[in-house]
PDB file of N, CA and C in Angstrom:
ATOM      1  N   UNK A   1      10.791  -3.910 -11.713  1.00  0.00           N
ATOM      2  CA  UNK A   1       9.367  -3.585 -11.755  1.00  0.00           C
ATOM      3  C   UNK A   1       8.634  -4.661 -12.569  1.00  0.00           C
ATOM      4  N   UNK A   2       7.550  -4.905 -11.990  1.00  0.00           N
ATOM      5  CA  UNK A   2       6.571  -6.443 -12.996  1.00  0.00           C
ATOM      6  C   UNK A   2       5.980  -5.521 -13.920  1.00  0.00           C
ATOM      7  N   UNK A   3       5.813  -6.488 -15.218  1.00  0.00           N
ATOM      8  CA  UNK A   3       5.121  -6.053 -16.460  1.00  0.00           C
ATOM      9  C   UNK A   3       4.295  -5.865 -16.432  1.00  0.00           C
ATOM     10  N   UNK A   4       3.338  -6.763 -15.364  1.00  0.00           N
ATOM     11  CA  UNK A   4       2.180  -6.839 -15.104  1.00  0.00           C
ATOM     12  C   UNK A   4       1.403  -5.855 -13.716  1.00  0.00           C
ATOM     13  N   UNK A   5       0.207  -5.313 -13.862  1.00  0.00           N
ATOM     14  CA  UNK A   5      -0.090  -4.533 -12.675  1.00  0.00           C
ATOM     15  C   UNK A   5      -0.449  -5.289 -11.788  1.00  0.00           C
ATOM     16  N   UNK A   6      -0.484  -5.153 -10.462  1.00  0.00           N
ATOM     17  CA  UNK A   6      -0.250  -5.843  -9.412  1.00  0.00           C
ATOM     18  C   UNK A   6      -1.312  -4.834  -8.041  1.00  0.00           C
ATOM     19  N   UNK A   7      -2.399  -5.279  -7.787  1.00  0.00           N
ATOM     20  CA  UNK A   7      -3.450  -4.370  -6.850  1.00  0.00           C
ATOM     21  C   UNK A   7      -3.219  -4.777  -6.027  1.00  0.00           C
ATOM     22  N   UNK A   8      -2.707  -4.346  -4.874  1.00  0.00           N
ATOM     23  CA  UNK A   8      -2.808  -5.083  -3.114  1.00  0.00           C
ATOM     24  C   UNK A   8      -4.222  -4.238  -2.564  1.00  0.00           C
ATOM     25  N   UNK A   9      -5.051  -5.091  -1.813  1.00  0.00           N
ATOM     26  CA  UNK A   9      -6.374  -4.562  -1.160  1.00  0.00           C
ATOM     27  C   UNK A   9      -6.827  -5.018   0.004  1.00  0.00           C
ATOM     28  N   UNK A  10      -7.542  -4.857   0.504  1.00  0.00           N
ATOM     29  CA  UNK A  10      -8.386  -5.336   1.788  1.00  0.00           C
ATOM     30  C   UNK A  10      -9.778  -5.046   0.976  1.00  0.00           C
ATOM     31  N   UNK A  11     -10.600  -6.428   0.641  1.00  0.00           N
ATOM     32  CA  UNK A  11     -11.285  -6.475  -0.109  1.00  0.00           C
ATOM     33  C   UNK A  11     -12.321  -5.375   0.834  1.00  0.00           C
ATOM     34  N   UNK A  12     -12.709  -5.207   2.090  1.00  0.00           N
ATOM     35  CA  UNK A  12     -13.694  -4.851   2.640  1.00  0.00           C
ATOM     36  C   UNK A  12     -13.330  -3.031   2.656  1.00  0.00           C
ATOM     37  N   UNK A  13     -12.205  -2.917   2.547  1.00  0.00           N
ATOM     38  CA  UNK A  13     -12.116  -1.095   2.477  1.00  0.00           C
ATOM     39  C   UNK A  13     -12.826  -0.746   1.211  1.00  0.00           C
ATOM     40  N   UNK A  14     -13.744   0.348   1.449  1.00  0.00           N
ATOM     41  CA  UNK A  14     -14.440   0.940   0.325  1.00  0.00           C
ATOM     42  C   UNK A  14     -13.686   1.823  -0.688  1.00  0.00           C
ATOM     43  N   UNK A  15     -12.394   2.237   0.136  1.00  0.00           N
ATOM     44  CA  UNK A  15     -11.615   3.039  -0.719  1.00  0.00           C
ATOM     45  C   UNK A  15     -10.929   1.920  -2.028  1.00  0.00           C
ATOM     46  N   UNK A  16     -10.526   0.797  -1.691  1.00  0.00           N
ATOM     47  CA  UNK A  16      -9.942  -0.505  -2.308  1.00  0.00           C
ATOM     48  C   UNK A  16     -11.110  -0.600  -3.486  1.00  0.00           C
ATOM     49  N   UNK A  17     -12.128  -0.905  -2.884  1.00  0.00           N
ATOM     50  CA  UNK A  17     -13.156  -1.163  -3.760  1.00  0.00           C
ATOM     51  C   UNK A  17     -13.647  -0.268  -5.300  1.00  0.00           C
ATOM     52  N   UNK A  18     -13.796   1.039  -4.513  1.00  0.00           N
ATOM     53  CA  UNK A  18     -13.412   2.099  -5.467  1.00  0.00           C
ATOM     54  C   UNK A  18     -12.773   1.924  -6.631  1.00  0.00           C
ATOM     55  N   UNK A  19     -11.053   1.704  -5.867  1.00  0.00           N
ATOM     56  CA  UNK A  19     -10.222   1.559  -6.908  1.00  0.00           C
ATOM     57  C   UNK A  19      -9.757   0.640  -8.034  1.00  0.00           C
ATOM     58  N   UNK A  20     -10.851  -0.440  -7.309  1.00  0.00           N
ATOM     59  CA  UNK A  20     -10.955  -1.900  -8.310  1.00  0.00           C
ATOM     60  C   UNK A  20     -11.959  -1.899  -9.187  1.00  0.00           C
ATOM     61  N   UNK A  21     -13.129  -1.103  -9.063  1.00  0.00           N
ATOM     62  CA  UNK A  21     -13.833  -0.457  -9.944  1.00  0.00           C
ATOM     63  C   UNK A  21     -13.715   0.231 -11.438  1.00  0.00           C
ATOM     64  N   UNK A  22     -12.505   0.976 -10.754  1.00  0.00           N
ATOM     65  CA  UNK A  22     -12.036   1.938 -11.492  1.00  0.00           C
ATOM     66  C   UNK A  22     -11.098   1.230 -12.391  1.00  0.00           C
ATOM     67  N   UNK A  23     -10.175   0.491 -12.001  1.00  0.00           N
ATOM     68  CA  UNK A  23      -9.423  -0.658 -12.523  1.00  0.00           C
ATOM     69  C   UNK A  23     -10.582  -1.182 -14.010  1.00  0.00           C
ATOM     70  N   UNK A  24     -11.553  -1.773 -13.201  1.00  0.00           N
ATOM     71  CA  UNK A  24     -12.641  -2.911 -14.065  1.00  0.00           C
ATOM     72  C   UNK A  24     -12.911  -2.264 -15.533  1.00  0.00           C
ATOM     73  N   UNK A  25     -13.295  -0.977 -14.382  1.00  0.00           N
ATOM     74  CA  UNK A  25     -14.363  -0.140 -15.639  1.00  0.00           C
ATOM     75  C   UNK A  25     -13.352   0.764 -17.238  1.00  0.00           C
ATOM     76  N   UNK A  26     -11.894   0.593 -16.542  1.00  0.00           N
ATOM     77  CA  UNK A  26     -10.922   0.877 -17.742  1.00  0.00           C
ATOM     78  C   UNK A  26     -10.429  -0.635 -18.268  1.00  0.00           C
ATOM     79  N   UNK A  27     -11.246  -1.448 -18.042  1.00  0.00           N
ATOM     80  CA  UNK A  27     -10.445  -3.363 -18.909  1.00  0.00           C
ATOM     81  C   UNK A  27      -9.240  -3.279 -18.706  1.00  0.00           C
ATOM     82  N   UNK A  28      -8.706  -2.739 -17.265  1.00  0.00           N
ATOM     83  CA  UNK A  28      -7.123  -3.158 -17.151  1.00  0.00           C
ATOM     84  C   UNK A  28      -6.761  -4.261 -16.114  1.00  0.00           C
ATOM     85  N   UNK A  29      -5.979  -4.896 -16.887  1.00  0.00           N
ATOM     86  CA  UNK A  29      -5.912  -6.165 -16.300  1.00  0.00           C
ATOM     87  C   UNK A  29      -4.873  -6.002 -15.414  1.00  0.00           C
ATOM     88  N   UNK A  30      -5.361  -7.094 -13.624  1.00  0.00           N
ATOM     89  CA  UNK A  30      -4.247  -7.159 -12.462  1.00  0.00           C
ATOM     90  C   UNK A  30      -4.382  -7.940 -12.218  1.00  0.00           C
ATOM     91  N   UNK A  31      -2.941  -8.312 -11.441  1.00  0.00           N
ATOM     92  CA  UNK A  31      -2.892  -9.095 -10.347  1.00  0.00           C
ATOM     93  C   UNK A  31      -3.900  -8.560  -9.188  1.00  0.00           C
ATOM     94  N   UNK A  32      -4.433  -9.540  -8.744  1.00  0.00           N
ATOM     95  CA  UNK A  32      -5.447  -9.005  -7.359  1.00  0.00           C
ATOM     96  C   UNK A  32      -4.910  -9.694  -5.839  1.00  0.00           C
ATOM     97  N   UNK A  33      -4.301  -8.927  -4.784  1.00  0.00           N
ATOM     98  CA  UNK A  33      -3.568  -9.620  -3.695  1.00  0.00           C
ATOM     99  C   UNK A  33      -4.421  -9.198  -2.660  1.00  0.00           C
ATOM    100  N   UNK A  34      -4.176 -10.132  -1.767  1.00  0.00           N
ATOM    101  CA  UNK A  34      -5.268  -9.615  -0.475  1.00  0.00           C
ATOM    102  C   UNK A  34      -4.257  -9.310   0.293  1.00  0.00           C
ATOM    103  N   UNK A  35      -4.610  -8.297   1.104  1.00  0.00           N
ATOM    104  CA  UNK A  35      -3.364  -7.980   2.012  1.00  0.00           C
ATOM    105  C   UNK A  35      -3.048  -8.514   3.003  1.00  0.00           C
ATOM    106  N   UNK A  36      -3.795  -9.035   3.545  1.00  0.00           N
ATOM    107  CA  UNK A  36      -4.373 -10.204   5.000  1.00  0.00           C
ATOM    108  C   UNK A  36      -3.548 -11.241   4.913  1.00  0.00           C
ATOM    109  N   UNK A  37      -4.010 -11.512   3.863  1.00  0.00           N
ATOM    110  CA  UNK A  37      -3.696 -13.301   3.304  1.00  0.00           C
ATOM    111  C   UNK A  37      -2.471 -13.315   2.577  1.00  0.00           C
ATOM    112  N   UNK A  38      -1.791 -12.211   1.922  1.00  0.00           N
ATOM    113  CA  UNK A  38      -1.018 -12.449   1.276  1.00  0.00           C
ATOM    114  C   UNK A  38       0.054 -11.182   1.821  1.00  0.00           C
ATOM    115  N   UNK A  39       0.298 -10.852   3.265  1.00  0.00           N
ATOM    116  CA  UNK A  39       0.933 -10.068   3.417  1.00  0.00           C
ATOM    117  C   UNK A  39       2.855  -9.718   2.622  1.00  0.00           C
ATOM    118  N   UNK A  40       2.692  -8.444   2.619  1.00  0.00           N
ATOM    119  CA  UNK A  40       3.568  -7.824   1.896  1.00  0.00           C
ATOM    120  C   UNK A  40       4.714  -8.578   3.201  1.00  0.00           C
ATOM    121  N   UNK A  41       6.331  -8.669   2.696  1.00  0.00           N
ATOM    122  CA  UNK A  41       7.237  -8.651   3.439  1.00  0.00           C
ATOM    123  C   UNK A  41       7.693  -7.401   3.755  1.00  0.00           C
ATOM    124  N   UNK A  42       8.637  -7.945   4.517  1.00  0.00           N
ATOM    125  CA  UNK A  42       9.938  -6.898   4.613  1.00  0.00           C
ATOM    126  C   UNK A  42      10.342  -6.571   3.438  1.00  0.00           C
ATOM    127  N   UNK A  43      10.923  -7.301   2.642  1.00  0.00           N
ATOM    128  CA  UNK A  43      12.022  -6.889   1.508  1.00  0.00           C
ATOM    129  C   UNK A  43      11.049  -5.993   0.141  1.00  0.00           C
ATOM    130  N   UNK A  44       9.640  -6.801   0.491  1.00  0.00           N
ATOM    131  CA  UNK A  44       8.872  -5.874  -0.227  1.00  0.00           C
ATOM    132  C   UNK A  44       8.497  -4.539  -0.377  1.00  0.00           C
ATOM    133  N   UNK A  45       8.534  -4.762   1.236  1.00  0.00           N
ATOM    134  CA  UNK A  45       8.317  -3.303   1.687  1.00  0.00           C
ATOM    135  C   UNK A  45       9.084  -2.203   1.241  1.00  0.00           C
ATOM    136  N   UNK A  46      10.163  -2.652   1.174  1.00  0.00           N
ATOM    137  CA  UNK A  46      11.783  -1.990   1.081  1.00  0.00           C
ATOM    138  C   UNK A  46      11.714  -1.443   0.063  1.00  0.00           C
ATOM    139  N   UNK A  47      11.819  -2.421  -0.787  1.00  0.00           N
ATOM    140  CA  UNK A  47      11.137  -2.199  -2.380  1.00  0.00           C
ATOM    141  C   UNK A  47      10.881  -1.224  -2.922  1.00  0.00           C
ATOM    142  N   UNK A  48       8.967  -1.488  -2.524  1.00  0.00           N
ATOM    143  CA  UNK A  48       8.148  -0.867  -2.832  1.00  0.00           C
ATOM    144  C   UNK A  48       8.336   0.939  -1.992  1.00  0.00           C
ATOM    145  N   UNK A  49       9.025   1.114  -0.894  1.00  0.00           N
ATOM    146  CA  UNK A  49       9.207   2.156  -0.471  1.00  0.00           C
ATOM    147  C   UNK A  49      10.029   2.853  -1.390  1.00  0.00           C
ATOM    148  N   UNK A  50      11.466   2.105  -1.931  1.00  0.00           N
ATOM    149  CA  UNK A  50      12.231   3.140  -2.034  1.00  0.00           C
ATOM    150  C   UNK A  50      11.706   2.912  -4.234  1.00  0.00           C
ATOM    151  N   UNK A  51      11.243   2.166  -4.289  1.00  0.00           N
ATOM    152  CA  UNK A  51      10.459   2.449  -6.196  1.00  0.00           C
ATOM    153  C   UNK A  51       9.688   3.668  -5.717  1.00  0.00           C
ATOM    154  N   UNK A  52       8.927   3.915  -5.055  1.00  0.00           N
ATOM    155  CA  UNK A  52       7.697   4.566  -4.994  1.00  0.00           C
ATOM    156  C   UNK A  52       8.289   6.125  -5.116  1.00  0.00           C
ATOM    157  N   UNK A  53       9.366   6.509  -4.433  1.00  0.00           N
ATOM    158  CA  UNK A  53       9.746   7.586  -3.886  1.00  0.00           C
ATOM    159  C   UNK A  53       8.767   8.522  -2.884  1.00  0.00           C
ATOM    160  N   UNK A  54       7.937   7.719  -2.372  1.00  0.00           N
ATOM    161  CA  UNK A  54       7.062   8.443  -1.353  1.00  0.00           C
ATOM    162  C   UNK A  54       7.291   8.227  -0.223  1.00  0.00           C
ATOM    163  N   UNK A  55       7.153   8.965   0.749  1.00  0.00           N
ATOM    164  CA  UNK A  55       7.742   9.399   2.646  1.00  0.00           C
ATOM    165  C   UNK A  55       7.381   7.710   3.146  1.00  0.00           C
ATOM    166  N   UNK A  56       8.187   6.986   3.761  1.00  0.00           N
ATOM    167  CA  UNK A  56       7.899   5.698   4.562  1.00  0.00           C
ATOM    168  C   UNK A  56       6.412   6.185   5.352  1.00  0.00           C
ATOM    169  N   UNK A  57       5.793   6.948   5.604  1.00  0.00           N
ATOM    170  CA  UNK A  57       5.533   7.312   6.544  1.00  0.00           C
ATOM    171  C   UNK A  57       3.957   7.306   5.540  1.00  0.00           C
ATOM    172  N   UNK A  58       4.034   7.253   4.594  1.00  0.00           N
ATOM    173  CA  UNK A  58       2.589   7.234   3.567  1.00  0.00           C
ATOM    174  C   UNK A  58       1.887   5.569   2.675  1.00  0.00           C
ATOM    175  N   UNK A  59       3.334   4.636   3.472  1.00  0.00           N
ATOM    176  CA  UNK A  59       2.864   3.575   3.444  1.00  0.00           C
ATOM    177  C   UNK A  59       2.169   2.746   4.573  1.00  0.00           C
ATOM    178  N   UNK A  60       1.791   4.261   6.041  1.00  0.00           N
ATOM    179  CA  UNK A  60       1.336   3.603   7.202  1.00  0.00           C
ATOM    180  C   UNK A  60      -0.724   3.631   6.590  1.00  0.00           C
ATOM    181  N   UNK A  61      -0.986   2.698   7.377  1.00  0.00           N
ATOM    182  CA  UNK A  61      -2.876   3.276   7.517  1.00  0.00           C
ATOM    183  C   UNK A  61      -2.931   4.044   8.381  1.00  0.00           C
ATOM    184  N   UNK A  62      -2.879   5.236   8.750  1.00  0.00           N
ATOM    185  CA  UNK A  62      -3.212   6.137   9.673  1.00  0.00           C
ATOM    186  C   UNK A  62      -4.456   6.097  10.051  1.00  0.00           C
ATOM    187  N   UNK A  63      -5.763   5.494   9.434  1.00  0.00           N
ATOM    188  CA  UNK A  63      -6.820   5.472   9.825  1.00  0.00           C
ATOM    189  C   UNK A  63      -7.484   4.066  10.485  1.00  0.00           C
ATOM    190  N   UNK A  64      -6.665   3.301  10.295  1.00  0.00           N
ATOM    191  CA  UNK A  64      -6.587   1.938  10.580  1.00  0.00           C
ATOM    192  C   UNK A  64      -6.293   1.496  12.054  1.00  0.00           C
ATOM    193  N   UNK A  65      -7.527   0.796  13.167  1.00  0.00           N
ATOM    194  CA  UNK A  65      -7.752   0.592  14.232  1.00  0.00           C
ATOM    195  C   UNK A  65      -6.270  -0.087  14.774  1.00  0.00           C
ATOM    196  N   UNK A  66      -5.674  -0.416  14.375  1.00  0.00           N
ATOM    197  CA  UNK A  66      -4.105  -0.824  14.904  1.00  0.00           C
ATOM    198  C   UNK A  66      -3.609   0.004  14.904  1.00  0.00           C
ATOM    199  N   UNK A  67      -3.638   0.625  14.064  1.00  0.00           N
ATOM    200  CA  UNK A  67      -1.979   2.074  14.040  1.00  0.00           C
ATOM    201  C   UNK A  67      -2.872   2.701  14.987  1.00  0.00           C
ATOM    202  N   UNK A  68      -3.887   3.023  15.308  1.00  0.00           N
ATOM    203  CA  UNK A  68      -4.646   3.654  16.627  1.00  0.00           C
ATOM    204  C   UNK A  68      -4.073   3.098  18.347  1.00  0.00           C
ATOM    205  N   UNK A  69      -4.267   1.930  17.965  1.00  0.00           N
ATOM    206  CA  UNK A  69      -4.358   0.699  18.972  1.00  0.00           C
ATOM    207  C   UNK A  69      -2.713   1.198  19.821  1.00  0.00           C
ATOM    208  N   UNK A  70      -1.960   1.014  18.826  1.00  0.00           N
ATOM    209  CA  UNK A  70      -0.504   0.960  19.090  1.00  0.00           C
ATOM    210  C   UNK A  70       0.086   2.595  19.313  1.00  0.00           C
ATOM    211  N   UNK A  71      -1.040   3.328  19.264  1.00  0.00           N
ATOM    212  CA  UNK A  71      -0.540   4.860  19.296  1.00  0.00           C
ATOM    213  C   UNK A  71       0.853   4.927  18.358  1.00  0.00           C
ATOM    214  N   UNK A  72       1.046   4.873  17.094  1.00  0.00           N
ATOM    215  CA  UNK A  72       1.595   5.489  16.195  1.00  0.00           C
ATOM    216  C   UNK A  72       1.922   6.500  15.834  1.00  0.00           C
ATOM    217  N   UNK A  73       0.927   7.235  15.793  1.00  0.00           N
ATOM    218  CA  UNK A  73       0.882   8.949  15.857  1.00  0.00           C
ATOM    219  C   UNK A  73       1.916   9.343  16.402  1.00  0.00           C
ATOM    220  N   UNK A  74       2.048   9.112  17.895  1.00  0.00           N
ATOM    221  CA  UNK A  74       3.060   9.507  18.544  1.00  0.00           C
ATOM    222  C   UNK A  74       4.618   8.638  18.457  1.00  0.00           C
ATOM    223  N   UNK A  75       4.429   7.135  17.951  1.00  0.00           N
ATOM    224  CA  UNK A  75       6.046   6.841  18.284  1.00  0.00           C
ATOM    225  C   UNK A  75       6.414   6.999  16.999  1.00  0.00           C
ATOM    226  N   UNK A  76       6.103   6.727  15.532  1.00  0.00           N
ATOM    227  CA  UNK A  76       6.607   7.056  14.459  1.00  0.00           C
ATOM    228  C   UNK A  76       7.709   8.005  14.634  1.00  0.00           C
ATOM    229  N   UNK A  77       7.696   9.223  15.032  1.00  0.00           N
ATOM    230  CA  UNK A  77       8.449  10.247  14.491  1.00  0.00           C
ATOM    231  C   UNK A  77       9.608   9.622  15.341  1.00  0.00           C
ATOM    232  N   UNK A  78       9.977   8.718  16.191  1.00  0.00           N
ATOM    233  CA  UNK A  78      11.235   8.372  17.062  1.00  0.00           C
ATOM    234  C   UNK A  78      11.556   7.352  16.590  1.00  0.00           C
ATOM    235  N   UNK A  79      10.845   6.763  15.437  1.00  0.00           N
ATOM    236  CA  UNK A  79      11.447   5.131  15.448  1.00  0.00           C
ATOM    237  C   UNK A  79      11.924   5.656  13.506  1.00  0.00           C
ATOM    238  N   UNK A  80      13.396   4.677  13.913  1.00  0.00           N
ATOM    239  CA  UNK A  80      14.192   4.398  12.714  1.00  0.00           C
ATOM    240  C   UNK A  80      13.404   3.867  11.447  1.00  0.00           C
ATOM    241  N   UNK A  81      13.983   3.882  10.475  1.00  0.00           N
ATOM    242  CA  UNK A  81      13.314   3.164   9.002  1.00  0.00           C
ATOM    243  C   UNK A  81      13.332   1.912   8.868  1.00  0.00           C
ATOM    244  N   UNK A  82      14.464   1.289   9.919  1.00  0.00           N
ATOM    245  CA  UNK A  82      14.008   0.190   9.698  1.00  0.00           C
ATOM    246  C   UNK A  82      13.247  -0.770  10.979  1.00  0.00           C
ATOM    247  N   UNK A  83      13.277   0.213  11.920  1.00  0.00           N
ATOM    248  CA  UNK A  83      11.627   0.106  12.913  1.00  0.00           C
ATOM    249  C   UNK A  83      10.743   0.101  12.198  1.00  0.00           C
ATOM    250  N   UNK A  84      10.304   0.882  11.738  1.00  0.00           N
ATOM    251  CA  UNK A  84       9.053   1.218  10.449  1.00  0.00           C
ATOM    252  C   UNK A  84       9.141   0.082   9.722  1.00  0.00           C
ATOM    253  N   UNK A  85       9.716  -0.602   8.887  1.00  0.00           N
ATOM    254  CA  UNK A  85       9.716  -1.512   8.124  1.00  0.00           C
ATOM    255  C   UNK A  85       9.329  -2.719   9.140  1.00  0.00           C
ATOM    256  N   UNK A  86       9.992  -3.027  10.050  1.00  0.00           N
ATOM    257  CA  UNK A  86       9.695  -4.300  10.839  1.00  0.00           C
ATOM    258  C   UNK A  86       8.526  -4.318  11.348  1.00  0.00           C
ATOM    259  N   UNK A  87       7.772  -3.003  11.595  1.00  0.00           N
ATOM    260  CA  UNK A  87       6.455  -3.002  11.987  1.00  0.00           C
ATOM    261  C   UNK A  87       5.605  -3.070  11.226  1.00  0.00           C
ATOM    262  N   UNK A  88       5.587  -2.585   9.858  1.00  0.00           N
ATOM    263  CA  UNK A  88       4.775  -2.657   8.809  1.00  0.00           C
ATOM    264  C   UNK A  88       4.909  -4.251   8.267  1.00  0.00           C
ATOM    265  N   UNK A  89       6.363  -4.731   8.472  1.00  0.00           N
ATOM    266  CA  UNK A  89       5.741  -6.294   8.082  1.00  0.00           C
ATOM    267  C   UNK A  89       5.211  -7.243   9.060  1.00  0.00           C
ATOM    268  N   UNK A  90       4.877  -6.602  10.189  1.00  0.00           N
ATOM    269  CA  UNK A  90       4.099  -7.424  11.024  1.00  0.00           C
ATOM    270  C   UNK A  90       2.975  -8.265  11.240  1.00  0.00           C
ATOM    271  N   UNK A  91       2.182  -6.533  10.205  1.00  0.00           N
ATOM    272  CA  UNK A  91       0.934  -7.227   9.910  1.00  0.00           C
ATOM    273  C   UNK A  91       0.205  -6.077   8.664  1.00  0.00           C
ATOM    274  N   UNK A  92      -0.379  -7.062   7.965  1.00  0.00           N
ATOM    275  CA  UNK A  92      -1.182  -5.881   6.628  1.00  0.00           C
ATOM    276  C   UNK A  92      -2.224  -4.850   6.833  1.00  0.00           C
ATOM    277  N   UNK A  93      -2.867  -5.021   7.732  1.00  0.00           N
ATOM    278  CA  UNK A  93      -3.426  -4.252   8.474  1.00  0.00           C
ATOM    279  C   UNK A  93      -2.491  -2.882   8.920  1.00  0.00           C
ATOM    280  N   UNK A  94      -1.442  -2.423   9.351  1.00  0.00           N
ATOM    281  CA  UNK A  94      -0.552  -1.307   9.226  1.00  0.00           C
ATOM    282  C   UNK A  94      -0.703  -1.237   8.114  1.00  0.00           C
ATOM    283  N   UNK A  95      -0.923  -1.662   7.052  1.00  0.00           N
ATOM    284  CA  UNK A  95      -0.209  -1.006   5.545  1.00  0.00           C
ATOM    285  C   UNK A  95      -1.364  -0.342   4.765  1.00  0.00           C
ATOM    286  N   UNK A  96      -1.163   1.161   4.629  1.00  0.00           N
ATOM    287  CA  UNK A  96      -2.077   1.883   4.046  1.00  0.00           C
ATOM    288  C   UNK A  96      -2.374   1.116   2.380  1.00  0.00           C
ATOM    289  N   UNK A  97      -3.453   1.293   2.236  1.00  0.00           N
ATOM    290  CA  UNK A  97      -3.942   0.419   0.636  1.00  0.00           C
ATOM    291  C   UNK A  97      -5.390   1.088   0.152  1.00  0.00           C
ATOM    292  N   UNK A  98      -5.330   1.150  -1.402  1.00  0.00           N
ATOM    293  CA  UNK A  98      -5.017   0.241  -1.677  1.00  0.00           C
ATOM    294  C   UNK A  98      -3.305   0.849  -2.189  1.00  0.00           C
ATOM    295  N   UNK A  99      -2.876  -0.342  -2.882  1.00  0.00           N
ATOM    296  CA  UNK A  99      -1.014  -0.224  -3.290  1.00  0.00           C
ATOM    297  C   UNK A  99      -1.099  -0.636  -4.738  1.00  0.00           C
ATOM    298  N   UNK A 100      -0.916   0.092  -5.603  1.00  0.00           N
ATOM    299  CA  UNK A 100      -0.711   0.251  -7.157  1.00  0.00           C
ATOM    300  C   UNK A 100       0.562  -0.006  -7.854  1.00  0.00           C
ATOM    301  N   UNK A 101       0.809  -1.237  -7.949  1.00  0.00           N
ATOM    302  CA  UNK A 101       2.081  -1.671  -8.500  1.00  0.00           C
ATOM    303  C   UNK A 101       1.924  -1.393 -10.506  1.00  0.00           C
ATOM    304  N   UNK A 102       2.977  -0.891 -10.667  1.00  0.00           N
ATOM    305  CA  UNK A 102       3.039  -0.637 -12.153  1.00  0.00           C
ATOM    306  C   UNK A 102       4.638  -1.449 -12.854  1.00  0.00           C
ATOM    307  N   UNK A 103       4.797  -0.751 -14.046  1.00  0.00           N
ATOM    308  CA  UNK A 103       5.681  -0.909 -14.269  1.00  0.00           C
ATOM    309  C   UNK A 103       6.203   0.675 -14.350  1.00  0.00           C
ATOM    310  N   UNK A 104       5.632   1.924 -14.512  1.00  0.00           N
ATOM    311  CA  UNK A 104       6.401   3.455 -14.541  1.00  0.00           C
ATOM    312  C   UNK A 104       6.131   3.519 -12.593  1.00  0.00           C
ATOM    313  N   UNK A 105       5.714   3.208 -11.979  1.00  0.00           N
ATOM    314  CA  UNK A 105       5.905   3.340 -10.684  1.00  0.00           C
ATOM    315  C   UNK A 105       5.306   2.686  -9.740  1.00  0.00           C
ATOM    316  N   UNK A 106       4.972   3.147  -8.235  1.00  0.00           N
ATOM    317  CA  UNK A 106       4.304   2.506  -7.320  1.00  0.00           C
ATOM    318  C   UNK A 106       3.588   3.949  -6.575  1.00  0.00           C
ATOM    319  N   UNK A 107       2.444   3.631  -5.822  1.00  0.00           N
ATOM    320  CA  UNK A 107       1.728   4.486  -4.978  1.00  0.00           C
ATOM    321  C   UNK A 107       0.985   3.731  -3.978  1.00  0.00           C
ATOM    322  N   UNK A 108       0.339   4.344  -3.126  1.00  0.00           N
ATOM    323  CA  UNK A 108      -0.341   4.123  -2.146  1.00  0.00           C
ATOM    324  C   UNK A 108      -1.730   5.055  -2.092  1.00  0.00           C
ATOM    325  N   UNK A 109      -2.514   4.697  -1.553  1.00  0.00           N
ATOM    326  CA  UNK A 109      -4.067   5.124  -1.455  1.00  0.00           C
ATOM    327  C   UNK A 109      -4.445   5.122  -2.833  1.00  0.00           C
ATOM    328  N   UNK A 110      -5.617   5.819  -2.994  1.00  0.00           N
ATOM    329  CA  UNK A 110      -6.371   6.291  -4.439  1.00  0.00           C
ATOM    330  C   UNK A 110      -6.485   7.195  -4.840  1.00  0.00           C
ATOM    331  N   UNK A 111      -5.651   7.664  -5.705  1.00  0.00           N
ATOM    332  CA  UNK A 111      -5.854   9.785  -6.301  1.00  0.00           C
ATOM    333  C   UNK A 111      -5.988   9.122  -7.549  1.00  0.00           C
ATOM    334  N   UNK A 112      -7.226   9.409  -8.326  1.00  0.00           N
ATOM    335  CA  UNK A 112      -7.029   9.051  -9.526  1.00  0.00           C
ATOM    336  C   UNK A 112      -6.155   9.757 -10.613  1.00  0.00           C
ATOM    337  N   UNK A 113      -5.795  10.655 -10.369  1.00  0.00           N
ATOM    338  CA  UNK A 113      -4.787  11.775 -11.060  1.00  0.00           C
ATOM    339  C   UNK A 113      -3.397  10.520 -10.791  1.00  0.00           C
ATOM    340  N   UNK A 114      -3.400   9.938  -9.750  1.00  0.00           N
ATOM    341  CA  UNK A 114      -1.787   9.639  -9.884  1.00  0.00           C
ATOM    342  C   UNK A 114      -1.725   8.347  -9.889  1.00  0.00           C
ATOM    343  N   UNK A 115      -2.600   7.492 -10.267  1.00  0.00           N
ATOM    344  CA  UNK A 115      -3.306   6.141 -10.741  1.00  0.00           C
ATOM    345  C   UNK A 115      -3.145   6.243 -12.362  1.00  0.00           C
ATOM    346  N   UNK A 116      -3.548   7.567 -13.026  1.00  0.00           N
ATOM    347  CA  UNK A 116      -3.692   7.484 -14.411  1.00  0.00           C
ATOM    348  C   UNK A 116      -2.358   7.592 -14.807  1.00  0.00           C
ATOM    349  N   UNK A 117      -1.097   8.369 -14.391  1.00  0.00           N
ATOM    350  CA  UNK A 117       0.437   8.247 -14.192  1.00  0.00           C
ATOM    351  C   UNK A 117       0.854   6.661 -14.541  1.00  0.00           C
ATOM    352  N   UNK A 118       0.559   6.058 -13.779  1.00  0.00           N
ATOM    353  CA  UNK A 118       0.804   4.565 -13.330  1.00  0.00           C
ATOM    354  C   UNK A 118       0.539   4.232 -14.250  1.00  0.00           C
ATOM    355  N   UNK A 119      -0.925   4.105 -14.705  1.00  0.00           N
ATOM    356  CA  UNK A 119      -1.362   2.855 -15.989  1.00  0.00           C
ATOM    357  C   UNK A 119      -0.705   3.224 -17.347  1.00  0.00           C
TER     358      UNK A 119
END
């Protein structure tokens, strides 16, 4: 786990934005990654799935015009973990965010209840 906190975002999601706010407005200092530009790997993925202890399935964007595009909804529940992984490192756009790297854990989206855990 890095010492340092580590924000993955899509600067243009408002939910991201939110949470970088929220970041600012407590003077806690991050790493700031774009998800686009600096896509997560595979091995990251891996990683960050099995630190996190949360369902593979909560590191998808479910609301996100690709996982639409590709009808997800429906093939997820048939495809293996490490289908899931090869698809999520395809492109950052699949990857639900923002992603809260700590050193006591990892999460996905924004609950501030489980953000304040983290810091």
């Amino acid at each position: 786990m890095p010492d340092k906190i580590i924000f993955i975002e899509y600067p243009k999601c408002t939910t991201c934005q939110k949470a970088k706010k929220w970041l600012e407005e407590r003077h806690i200092a991050f790493e700031d990654r774009h998800i686009k530009e600096a896509q997560p790997t595979l091995e990251e993925l891996k990683q960050w799935h099995k630190t996190s202890g949360l369902p593979l399935k909560r590191f998808f964007n479910t609301s996100g015009m690709l996982y639409k595009e590709l009808k997800l909804k429906d093939r997820l529940p048939d495809m293996t973990e490490d289908e899931m992984y090869q698809l999520l490192a395809t492109d950052g756009m699949l990857v639900k965010r923002p992603i809260l790297i700590t050193a006591k854990g990892i999460t996905t989206g924004f609950k501030e209840a489980d953000w304040e855990k983290l810091i």
